[in-house]
PDBML (XML) file of the C-alpha atoms, coordinates in Angstrom:
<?xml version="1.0" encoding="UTF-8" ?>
<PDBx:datablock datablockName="MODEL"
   xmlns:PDBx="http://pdbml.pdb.org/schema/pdbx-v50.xsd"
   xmlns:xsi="http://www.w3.org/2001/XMLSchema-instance"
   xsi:schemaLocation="http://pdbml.pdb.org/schema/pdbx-v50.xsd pdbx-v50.xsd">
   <PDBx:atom_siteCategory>
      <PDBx:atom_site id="1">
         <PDBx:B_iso_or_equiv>0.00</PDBx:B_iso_or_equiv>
         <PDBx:Cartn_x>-11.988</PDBx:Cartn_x>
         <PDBx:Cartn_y>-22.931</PDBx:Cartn_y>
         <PDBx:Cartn_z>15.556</PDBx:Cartn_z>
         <PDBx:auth_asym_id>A</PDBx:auth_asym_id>
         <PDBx:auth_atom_id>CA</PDBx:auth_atom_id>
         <PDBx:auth_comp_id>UNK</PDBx:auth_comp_id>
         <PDBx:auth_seq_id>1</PDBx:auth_seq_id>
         <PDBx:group_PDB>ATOM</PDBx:group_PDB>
         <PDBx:label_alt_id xsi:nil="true" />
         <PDBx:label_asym_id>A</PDBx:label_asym_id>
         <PDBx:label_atom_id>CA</PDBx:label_atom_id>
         <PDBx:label_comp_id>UNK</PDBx:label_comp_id>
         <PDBx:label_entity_id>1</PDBx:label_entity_id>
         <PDBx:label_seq_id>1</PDBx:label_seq_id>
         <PDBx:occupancy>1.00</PDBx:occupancy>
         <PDBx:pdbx_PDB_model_num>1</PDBx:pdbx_PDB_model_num>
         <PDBx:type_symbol>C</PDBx:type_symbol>
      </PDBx:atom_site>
      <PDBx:atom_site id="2">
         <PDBx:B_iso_or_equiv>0.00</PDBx:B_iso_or_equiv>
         <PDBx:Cartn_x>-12.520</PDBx:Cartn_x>
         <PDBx:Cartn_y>-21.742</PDBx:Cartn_y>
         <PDBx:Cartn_z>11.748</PDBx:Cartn_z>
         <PDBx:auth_asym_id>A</PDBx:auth_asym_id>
         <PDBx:auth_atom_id>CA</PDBx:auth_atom_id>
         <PDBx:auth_comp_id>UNK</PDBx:auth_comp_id>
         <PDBx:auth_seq_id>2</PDBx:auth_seq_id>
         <PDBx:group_PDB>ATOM</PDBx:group_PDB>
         <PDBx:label_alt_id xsi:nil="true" />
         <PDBx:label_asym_id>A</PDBx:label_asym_id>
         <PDBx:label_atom_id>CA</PDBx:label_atom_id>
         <PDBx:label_comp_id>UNK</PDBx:label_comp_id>
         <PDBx:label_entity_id>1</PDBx:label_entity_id>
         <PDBx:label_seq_id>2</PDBx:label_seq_id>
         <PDBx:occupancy>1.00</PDBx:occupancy>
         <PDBx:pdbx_PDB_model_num>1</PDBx:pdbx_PDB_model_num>
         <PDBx:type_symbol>C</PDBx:type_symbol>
      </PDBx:atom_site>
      <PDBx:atom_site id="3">
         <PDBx:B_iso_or_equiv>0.00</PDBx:B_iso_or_equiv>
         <PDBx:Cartn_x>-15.947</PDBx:Cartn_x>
         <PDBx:Cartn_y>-20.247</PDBx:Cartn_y>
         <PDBx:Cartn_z>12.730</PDBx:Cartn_z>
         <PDBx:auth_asym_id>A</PDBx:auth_asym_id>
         <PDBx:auth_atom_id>CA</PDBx:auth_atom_id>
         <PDBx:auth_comp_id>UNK</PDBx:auth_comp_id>
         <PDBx:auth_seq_id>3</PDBx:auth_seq_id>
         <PDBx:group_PDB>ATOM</PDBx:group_PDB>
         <PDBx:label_alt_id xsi:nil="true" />
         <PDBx:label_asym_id>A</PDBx:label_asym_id>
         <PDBx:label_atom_id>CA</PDBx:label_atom_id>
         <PDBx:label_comp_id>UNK</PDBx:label_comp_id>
         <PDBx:label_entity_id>1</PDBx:label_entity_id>
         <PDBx:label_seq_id>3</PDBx:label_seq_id>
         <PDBx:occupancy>1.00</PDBx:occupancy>
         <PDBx:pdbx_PDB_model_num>1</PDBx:pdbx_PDB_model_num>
         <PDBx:type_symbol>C</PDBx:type_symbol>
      </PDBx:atom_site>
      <PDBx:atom_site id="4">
         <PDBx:B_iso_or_equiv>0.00</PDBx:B_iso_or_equiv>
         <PDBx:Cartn_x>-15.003</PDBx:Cartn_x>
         <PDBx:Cartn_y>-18.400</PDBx:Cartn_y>
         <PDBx:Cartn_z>15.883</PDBx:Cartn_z>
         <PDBx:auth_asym_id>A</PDBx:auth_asym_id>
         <PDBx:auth_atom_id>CA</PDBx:auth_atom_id>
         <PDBx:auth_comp_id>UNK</PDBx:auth_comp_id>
         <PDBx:auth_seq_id>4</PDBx:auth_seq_id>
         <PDBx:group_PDB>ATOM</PDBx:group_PDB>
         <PDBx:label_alt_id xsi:nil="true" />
         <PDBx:label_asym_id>A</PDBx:label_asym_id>
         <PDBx:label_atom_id>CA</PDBx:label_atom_id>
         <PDBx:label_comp_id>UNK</PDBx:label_comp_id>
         <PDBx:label_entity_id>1</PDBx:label_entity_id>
         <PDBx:label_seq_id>4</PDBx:label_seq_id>
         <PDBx:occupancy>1.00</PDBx:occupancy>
         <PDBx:pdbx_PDB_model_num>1</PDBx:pdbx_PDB_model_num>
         <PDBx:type_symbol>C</PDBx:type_symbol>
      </PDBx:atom_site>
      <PDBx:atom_site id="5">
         <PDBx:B_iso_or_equiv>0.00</PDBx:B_iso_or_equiv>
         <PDBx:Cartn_x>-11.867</PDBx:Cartn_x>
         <PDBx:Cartn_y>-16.820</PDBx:Cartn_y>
         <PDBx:Cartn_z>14.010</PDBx:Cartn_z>
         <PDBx:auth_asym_id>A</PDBx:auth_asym_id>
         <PDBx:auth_atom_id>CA</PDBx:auth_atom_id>
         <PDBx:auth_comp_id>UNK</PDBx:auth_comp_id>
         <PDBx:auth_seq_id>5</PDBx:auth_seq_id>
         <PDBx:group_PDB>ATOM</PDBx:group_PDB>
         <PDBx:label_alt_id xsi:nil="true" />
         <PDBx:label_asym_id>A</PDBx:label_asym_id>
         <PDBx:label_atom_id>CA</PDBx:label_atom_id>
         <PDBx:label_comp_id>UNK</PDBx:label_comp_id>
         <PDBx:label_entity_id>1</PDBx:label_entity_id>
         <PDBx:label_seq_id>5</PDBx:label_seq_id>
         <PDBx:occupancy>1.00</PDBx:occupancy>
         <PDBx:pdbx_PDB_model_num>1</PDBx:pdbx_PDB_model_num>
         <PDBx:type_symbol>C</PDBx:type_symbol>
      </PDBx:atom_site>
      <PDBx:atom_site id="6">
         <PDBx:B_iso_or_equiv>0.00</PDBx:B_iso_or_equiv>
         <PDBx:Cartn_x>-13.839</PDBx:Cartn_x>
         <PDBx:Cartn_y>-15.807</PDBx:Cartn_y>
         <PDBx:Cartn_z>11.182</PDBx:Cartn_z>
         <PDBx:auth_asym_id>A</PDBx:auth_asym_id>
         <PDBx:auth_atom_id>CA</PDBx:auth_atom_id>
         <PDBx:auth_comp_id>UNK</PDBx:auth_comp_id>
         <PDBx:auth_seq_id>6</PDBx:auth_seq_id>
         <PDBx:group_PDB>ATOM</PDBx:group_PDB>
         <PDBx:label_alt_id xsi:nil="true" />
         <PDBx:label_asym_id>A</PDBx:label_asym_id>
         <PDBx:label_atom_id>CA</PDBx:label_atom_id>
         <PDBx:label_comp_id>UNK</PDBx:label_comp_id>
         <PDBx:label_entity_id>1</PDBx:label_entity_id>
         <PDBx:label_seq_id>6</PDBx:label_seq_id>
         <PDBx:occupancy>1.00</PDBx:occupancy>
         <PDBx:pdbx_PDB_model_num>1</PDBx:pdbx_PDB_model_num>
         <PDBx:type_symbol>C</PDBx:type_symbol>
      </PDBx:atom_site>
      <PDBx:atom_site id="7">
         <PDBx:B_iso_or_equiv>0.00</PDBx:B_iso_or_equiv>
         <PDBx:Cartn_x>-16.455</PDBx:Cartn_x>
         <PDBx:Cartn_y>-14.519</PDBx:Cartn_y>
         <PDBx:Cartn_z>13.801</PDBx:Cartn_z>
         <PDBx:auth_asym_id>A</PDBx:auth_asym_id>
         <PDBx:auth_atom_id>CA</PDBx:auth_atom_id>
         <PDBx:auth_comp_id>UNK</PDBx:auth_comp_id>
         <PDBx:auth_seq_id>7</PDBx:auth_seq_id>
         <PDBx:group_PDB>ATOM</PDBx:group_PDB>
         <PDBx:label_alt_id xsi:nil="true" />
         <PDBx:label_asym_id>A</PDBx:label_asym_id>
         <PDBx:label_atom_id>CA</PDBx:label_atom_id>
         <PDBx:label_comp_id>UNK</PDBx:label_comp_id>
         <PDBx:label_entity_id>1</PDBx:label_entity_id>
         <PDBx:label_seq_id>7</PDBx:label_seq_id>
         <PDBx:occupancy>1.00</PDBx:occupancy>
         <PDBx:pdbx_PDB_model_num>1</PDBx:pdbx_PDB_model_num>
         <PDBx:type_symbol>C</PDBx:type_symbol>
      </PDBx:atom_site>
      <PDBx:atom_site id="8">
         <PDBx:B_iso_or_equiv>0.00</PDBx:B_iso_or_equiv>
         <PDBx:Cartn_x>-13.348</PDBx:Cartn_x>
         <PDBx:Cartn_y>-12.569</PDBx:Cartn_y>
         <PDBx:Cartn_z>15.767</PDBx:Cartn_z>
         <PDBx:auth_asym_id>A</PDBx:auth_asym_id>
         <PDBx:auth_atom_id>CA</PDBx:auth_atom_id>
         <PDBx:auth_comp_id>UNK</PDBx:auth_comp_id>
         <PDBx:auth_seq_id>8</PDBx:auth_seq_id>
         <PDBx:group_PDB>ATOM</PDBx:group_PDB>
         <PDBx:label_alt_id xsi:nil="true" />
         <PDBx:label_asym_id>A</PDBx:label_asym_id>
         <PDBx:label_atom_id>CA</PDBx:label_atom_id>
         <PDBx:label_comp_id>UNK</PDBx:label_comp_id>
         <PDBx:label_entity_id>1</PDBx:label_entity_id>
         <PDBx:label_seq_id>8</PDBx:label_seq_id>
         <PDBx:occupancy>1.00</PDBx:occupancy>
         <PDBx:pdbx_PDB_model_num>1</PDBx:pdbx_PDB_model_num>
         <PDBx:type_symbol>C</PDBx:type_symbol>
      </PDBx:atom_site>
      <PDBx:atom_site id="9">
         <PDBx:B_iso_or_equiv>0.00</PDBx:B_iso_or_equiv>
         <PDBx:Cartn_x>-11.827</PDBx:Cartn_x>
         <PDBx:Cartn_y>-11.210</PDBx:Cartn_y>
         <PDBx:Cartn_z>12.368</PDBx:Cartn_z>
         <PDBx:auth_asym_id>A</PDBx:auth_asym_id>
         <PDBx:auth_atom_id>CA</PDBx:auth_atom_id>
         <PDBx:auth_comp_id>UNK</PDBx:auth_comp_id>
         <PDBx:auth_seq_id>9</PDBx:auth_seq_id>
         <PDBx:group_PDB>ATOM</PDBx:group_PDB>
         <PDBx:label_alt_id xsi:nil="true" />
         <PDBx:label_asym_id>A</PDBx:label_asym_id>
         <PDBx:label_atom_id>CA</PDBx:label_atom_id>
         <PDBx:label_comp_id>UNK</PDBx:label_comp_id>
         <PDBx:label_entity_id>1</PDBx:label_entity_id>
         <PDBx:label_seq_id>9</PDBx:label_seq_id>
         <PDBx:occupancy>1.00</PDBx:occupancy>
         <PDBx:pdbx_PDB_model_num>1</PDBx:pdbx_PDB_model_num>
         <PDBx:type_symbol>C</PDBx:type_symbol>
      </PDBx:atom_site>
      <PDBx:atom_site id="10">
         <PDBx:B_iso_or_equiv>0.00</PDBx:B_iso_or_equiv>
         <PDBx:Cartn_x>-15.569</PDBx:Cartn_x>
         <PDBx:Cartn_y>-9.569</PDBx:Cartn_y>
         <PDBx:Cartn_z>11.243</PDBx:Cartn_z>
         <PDBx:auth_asym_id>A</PDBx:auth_asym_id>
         <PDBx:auth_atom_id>CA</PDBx:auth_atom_id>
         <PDBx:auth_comp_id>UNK</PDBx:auth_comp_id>
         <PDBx:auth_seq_id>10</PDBx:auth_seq_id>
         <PDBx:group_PDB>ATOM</PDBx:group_PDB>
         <PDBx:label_alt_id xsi:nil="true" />
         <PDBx:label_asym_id>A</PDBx:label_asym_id>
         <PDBx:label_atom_id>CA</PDBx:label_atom_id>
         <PDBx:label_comp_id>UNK</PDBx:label_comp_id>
         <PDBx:label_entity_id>1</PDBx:label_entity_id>
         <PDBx:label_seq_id>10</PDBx:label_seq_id>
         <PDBx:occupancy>1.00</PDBx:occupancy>
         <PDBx:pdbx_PDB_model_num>1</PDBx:pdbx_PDB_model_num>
         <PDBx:type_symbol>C</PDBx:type_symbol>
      </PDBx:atom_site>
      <PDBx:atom_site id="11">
         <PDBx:B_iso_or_equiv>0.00</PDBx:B_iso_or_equiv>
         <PDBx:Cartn_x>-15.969</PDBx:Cartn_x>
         <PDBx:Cartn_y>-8.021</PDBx:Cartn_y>
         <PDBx:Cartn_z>14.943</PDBx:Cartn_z>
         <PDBx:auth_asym_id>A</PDBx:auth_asym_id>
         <PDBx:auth_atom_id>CA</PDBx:auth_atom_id>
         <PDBx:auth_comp_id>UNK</PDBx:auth_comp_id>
         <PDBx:auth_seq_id>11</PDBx:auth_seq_id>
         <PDBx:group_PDB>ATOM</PDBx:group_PDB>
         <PDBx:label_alt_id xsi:nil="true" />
         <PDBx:label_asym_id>A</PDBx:label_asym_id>
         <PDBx:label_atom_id>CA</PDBx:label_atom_id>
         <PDBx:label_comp_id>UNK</PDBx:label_comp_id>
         <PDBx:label_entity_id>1</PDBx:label_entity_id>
         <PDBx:label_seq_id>11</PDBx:label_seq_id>
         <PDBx:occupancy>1.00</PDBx:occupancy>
         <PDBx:pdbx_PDB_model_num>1</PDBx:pdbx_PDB_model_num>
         <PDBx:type_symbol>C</PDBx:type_symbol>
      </PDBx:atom_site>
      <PDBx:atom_site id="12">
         <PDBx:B_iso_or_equiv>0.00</PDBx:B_iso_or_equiv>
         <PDBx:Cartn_x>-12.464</PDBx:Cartn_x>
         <PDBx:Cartn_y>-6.154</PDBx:Cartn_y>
         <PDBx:Cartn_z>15.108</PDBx:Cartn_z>
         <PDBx:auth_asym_id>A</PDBx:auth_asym_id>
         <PDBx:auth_atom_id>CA</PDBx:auth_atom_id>
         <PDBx:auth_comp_id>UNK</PDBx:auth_comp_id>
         <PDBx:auth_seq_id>12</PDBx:auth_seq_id>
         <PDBx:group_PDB>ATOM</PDBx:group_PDB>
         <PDBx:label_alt_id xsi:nil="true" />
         <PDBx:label_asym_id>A</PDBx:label_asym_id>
         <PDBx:label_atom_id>CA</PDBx:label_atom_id>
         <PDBx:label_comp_id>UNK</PDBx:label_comp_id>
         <PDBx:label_entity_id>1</PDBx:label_entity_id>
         <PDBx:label_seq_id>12</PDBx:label_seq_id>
         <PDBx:occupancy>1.00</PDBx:occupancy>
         <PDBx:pdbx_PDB_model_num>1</PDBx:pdbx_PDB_model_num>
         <PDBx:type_symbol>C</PDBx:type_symbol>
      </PDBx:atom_site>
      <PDBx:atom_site id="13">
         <PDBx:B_iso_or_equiv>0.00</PDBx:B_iso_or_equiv>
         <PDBx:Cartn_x>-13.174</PDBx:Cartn_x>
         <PDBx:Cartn_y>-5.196</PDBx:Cartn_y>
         <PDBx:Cartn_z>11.426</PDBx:Cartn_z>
         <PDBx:auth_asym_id>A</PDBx:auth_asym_id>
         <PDBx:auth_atom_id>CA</PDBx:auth_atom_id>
         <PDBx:auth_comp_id>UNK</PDBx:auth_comp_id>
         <PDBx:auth_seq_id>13</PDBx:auth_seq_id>
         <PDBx:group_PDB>ATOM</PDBx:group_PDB>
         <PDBx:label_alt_id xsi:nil="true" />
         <PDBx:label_asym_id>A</PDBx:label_asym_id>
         <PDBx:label_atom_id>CA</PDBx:label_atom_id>
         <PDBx:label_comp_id>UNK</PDBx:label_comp_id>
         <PDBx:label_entity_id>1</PDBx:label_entity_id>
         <PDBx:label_seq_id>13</PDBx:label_seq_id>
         <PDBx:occupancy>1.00</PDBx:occupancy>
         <PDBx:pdbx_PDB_model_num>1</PDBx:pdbx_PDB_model_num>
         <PDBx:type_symbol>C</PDBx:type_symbol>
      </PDBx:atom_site>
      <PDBx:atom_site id="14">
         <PDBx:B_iso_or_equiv>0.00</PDBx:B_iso_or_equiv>
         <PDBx:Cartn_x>-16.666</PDBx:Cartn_x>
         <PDBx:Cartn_y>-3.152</PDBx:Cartn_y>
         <PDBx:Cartn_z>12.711</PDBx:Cartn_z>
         <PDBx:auth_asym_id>A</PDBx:auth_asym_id>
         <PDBx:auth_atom_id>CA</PDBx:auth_atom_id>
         <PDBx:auth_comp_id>UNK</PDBx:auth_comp_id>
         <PDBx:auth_seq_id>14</PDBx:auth_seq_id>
         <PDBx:group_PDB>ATOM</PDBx:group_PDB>
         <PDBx:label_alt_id xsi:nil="true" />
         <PDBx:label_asym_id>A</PDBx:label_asym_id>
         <PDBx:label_atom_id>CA</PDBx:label_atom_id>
         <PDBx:label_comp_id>UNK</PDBx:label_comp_id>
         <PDBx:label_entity_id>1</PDBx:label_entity_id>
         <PDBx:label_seq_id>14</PDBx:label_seq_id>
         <PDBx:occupancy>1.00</PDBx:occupancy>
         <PDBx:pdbx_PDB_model_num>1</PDBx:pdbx_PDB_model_num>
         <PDBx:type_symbol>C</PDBx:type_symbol>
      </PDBx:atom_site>
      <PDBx:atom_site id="15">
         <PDBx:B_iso_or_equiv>0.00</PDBx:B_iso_or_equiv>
         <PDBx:Cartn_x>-14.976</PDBx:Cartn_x>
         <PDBx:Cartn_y>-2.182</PDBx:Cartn_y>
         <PDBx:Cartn_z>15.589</PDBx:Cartn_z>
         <PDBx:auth_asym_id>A</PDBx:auth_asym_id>
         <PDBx:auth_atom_id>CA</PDBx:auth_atom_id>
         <PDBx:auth_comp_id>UNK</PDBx:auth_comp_id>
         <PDBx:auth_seq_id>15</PDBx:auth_seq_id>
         <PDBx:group_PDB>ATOM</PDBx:group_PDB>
         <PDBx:label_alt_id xsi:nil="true" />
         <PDBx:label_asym_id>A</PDBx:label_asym_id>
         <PDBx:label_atom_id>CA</PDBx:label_atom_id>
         <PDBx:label_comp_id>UNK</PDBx:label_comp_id>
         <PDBx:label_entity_id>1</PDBx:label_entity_id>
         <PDBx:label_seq_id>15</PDBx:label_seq_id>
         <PDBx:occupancy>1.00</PDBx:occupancy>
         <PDBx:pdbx_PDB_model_num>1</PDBx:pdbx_PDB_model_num>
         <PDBx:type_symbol>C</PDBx:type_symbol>
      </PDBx:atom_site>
      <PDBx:atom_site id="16">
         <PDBx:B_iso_or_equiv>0.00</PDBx:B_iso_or_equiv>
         <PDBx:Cartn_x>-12.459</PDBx:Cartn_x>
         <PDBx:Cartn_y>-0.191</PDBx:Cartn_y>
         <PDBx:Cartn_z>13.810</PDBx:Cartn_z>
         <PDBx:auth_asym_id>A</PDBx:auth_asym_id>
         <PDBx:auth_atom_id>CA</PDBx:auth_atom_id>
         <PDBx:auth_comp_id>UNK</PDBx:auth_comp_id>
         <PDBx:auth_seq_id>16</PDBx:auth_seq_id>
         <PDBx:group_PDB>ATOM</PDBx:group_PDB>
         <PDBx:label_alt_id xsi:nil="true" />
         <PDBx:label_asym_id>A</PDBx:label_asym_id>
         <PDBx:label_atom_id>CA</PDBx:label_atom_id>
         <PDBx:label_comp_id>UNK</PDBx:label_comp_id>
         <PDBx:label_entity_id>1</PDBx:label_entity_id>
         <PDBx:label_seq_id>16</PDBx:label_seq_id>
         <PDBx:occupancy>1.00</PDBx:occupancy>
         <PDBx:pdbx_PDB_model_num>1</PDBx:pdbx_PDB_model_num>
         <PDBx:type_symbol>C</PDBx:type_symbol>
      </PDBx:atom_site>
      <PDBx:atom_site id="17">
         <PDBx:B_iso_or_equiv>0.00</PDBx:B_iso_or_equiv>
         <PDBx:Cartn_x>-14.918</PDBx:Cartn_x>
         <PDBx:Cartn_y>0.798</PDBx:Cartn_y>
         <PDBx:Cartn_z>11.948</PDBx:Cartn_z>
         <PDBx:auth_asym_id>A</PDBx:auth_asym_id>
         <PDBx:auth_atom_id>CA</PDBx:auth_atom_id>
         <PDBx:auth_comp_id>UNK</PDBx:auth_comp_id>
         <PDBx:auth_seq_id>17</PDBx:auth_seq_id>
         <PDBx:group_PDB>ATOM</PDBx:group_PDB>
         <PDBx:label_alt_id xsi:nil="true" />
         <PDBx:label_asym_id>A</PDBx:label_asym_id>
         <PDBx:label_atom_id>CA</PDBx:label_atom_id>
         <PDBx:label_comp_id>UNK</PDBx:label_comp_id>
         <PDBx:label_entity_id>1</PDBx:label_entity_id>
         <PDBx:label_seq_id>17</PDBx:label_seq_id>
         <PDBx:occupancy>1.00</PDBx:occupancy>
         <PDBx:pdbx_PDB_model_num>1</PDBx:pdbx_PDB_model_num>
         <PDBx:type_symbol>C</PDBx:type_symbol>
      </PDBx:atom_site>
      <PDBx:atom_site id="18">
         <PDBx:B_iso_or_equiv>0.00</PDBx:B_iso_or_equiv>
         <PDBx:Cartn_x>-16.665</PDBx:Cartn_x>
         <PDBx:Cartn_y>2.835</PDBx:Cartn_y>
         <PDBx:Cartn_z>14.601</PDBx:Cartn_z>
         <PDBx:auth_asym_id>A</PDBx:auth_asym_id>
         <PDBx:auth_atom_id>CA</PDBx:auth_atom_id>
         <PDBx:auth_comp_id>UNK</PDBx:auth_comp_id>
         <PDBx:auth_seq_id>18</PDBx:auth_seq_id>
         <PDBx:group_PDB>ATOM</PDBx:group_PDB>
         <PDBx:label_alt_id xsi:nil="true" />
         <PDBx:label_asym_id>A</PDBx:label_asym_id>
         <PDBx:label_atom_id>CA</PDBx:label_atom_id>
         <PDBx:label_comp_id>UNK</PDBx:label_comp_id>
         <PDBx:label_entity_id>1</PDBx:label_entity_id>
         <PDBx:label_seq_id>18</PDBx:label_seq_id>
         <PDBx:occupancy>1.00</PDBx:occupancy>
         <PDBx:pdbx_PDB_model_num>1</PDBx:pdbx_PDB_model_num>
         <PDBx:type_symbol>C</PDBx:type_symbol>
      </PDBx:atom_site>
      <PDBx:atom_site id="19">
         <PDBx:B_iso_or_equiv>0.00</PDBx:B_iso_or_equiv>
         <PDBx:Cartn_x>-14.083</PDBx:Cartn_x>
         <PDBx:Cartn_y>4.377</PDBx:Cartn_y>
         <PDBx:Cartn_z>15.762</PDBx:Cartn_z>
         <PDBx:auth_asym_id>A</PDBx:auth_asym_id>
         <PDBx:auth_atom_id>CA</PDBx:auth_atom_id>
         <PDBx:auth_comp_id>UNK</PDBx:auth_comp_id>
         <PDBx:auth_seq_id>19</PDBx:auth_seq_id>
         <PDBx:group_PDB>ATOM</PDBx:group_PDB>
         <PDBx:label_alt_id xsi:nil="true" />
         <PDBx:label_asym_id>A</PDBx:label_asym_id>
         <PDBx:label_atom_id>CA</PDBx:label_atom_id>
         <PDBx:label_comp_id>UNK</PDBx:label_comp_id>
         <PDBx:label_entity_id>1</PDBx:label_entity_id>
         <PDBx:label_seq_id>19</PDBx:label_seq_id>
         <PDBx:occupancy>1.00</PDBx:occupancy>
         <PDBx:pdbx_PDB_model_num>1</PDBx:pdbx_PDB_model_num>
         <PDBx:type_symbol>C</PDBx:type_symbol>
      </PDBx:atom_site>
      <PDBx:atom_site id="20">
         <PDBx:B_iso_or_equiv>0.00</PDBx:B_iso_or_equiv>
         <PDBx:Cartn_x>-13.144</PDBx:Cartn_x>
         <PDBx:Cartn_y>6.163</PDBx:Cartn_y>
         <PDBx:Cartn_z>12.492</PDBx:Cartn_z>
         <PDBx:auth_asym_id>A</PDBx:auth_asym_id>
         <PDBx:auth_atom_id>CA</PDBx:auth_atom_id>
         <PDBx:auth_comp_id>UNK</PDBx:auth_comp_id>
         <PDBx:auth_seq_id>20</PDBx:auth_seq_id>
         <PDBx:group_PDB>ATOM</PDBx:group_PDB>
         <PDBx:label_alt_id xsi:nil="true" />
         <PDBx:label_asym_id>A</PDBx:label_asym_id>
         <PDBx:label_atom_id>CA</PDBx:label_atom_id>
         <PDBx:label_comp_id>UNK</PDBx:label_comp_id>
         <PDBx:label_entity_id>1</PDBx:label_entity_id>
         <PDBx:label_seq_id>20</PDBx:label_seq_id>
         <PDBx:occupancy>1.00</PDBx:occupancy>
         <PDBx:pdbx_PDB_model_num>1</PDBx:pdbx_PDB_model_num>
         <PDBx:type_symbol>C</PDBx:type_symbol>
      </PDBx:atom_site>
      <PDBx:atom_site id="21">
         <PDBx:B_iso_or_equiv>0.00</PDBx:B_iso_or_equiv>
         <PDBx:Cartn_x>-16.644</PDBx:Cartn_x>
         <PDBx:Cartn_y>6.822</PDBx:Cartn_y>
         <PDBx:Cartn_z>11.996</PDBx:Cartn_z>
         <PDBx:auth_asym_id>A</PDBx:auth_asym_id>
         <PDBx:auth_atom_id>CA</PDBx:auth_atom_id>
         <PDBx:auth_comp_id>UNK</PDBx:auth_comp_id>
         <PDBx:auth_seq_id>21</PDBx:auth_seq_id>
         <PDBx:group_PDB>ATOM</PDBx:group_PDB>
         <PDBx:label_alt_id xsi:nil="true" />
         <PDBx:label_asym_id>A</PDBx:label_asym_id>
         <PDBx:label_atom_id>CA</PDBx:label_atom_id>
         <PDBx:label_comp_id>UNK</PDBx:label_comp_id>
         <PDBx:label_entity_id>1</PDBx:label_entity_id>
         <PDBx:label_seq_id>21</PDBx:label_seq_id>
         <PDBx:occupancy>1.00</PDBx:occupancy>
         <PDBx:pdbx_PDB_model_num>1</PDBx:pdbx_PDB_model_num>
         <PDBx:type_symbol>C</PDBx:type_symbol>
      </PDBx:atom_site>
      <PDBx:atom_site id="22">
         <PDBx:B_iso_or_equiv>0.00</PDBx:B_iso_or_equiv>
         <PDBx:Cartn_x>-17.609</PDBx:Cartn_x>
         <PDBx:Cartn_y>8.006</PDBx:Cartn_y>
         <PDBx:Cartn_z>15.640</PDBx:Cartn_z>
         <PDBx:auth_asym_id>A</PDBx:auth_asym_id>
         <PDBx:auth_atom_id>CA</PDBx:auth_atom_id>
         <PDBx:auth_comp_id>UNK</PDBx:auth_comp_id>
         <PDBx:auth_seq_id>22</PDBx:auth_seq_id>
         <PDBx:group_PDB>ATOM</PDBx:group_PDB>
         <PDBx:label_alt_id xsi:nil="true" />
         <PDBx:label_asym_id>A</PDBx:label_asym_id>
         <PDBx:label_atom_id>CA</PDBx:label_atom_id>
         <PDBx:label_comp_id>UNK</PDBx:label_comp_id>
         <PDBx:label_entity_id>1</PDBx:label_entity_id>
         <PDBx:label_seq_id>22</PDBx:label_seq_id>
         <PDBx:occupancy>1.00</PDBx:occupancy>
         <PDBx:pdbx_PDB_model_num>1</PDBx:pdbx_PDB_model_num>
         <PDBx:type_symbol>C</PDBx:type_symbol>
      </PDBx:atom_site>
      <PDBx:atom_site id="23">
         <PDBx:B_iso_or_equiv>0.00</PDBx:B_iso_or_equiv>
         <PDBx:Cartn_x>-17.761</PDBx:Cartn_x>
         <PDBx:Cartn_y>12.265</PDBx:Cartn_y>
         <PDBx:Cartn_z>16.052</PDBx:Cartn_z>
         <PDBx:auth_asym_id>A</PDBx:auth_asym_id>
         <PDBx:auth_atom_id>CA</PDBx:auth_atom_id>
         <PDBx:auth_comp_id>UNK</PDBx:auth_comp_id>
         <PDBx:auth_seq_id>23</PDBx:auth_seq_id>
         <PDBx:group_PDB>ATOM</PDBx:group_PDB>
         <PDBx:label_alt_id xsi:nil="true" />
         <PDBx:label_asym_id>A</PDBx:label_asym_id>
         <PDBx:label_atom_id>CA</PDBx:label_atom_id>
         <PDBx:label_comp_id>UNK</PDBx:label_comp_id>
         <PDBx:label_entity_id>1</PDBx:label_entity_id>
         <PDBx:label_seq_id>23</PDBx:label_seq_id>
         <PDBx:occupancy>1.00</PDBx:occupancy>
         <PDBx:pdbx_PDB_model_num>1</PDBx:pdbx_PDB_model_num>
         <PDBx:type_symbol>C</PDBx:type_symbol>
      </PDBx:atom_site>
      <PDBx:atom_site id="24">
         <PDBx:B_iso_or_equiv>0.00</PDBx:B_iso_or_equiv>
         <PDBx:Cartn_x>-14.929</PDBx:Cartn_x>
         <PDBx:Cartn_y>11.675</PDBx:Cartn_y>
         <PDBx:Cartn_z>19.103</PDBx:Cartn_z>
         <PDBx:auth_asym_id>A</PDBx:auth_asym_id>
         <PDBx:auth_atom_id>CA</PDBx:auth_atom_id>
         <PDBx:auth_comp_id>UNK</PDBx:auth_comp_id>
         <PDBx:auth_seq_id>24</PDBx:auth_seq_id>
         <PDBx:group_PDB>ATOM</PDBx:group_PDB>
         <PDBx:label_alt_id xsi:nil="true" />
         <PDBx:label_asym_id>A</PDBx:label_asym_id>
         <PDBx:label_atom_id>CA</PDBx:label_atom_id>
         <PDBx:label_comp_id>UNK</PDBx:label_comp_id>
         <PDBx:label_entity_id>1</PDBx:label_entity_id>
         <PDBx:label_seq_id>24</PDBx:label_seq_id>
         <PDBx:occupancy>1.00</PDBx:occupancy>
         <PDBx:pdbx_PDB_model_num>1</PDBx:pdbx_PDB_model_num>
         <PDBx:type_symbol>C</PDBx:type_symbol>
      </PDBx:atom_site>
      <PDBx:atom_site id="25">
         <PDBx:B_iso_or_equiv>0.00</PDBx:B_iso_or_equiv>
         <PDBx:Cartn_x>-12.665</PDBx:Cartn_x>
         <PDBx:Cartn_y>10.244</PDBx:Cartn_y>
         <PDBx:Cartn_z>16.716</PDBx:Cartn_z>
         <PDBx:auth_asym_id>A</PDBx:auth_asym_id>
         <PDBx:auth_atom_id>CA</PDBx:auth_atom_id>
         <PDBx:auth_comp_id>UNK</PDBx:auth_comp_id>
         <PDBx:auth_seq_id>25</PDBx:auth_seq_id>
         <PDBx:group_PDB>ATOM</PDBx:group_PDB>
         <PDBx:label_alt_id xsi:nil="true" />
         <PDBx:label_asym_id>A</PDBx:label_asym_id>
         <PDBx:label_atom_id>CA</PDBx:label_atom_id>
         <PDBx:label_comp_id>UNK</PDBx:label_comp_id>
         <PDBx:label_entity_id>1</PDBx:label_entity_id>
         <PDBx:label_seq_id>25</PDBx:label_seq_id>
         <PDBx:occupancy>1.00</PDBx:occupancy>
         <PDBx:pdbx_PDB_model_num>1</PDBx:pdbx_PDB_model_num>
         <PDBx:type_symbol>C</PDBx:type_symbol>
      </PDBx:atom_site>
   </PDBx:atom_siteCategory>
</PDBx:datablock>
């Protein structure tokens, strides 16, 4: 449970990472 909420926390962080670095946004 540790590893996959770890592994969920570091994917939202790059997602919202794209979207303030994508052109669109």
């Amino acid at each position: 449970a540790r590893t996959r909420r770890s592994v969920d926390v570091r994917a939202r962080a790059r997602q919202r990472w794209r979207r303030r670095s994508t052109p669109s946004s």
